[in-house]
N, C-alpha and C. Protein backbone atom coordinates (compact mmCIF):
# COMPACT_ATOMS: atom_id res chain seq x y z
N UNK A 1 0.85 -1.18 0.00
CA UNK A 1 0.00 0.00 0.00
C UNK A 1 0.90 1.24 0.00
N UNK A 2 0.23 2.11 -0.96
CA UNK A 2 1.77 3.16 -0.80
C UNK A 2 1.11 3.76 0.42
N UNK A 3 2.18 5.04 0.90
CA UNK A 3 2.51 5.78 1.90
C UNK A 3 1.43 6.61 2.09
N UNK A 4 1.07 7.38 1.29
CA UNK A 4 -0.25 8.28 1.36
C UNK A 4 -1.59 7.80 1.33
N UNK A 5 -1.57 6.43 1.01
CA UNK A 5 -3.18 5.54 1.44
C UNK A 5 -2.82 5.11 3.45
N UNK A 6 -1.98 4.87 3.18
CA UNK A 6 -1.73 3.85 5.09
C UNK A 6 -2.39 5.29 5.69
N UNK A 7 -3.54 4.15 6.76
CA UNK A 7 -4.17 4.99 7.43
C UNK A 7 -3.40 4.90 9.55
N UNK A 8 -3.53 5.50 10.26
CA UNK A 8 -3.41 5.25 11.25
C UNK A 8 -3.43 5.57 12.45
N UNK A 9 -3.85 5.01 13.51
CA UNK A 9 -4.88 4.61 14.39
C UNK A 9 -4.32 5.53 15.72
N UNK A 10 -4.97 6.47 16.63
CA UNK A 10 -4.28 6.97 17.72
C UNK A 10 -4.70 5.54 19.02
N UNK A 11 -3.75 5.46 19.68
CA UNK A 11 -3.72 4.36 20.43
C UNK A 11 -4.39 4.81 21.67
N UNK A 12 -4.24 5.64 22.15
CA UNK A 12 -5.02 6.72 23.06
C UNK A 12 -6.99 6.73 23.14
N UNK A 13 -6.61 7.52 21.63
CA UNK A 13 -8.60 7.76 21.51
C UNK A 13 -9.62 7.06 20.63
N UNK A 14 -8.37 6.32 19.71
CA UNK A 14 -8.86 5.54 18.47
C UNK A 14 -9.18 6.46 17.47
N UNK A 15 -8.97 7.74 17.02
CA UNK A 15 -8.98 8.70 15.87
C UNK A 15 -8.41 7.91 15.06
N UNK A 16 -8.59 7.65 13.67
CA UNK A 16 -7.65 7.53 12.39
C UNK A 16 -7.51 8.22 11.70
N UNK A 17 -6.34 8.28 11.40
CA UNK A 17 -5.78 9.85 10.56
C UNK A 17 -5.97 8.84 9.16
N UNK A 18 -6.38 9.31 8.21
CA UNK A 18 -7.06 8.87 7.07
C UNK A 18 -6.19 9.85 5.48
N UNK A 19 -5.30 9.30 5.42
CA UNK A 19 -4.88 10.35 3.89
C UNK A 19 -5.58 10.93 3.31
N UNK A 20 -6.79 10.11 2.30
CA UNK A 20 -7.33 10.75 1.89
C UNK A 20 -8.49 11.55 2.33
N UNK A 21 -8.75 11.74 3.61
CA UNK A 21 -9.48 12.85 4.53
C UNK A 21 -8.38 14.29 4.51
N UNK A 22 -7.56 13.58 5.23
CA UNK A 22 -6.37 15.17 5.60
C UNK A 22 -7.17 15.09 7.32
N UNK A 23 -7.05 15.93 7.98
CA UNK A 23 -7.12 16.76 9.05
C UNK A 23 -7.87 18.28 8.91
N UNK A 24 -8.99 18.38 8.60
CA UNK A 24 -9.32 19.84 7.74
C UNK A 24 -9.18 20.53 9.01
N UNK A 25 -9.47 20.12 10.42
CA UNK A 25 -9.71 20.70 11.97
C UNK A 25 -7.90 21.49 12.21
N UNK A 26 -7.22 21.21 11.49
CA UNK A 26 -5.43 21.38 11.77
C UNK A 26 -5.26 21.77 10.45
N UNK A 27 -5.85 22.36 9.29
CA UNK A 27 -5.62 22.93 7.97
C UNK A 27 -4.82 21.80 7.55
N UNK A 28 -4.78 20.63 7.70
CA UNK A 28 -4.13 19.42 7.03
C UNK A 28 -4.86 19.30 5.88
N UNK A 29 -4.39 19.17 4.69
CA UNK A 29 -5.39 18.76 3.19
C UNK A 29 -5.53 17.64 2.84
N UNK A 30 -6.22 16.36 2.19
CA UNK A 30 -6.19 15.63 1.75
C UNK A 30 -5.20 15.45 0.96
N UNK A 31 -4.22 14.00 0.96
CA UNK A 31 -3.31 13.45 0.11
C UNK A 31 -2.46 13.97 1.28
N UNK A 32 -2.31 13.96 2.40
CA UNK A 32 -0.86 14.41 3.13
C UNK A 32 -0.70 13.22 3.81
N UNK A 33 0.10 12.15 3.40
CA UNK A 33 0.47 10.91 4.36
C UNK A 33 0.92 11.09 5.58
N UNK A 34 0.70 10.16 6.78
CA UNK A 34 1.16 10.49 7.73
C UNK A 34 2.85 10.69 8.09
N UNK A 35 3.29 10.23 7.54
CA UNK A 35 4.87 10.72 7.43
C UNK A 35 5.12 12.17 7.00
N UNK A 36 3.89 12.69 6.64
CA UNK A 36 4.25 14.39 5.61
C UNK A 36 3.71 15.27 7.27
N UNK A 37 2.77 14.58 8.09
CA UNK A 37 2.20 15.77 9.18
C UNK A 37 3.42 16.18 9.84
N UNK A 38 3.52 17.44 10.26
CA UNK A 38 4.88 18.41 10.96
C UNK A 38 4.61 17.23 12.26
N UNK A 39 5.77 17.29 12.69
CA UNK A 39 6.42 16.35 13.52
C UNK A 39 5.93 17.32 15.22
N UNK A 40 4.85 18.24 15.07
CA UNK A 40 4.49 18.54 16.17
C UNK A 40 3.17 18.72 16.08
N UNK A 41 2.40 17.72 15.32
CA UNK A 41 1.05 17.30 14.98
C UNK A 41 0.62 16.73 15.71
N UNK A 42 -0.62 16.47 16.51
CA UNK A 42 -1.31 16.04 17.60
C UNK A 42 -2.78 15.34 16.99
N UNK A 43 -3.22 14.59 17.94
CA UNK A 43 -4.26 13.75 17.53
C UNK A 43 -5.13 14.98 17.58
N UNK A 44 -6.53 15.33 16.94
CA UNK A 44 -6.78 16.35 16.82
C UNK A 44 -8.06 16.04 18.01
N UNK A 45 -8.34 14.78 18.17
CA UNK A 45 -9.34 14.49 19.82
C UNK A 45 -8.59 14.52 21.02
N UNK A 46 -7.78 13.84 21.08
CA UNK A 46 -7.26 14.00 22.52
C UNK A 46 -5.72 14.58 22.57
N UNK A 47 -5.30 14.84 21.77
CA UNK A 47 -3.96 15.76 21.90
C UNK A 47 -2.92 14.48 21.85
N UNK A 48 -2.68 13.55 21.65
CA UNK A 48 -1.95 12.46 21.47
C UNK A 48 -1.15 13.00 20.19
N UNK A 49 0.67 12.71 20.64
CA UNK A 49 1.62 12.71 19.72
C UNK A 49 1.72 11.66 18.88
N UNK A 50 2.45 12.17 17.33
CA UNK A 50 2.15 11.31 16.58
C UNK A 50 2.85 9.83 16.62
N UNK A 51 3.83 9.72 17.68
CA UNK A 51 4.31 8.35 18.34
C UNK A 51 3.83 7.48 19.01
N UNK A 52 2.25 8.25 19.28
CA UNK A 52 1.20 6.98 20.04
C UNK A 52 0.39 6.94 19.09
N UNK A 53 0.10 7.07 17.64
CA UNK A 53 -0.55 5.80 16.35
C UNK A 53 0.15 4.82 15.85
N UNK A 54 -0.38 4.05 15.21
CA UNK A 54 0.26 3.03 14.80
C UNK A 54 -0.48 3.07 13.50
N UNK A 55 0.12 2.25 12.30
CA UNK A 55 -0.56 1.55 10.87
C UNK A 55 -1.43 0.67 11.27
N UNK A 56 -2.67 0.99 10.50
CA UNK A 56 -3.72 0.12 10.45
C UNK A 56 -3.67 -0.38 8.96
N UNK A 57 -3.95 -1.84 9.93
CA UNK A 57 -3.37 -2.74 8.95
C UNK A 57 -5.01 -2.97 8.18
């Protein structure tokens, strides 16, 4: 699966950050893989860093 489809899961609140959604709540756009969110991106429900999601498989 390429990089910008992998969706993944906050371990915390269960949010999935979804590529082709984006984050519209954080001006995130659709097509931004999770490897592209700034590295001080937060779950946008419970404030969870992006080191507590994981790939959903």
């Amino acid at each position: 699966m390429a990089d910008n489809e992998t969706k993944y899961e906050c371990t915390i609140c269960g949010y999935v950050y979804d590529p082709a959604v984006g984050d519209p709540d954080n001006d995130i756009p659709p097509g931004v893989s999770f490897a592209e969110l700034p590295d001080d991106w937060v779950c946008p429900i419970c404030g969870a860093a992006k080191d507590e999601f994981e790939e959903v498989e």
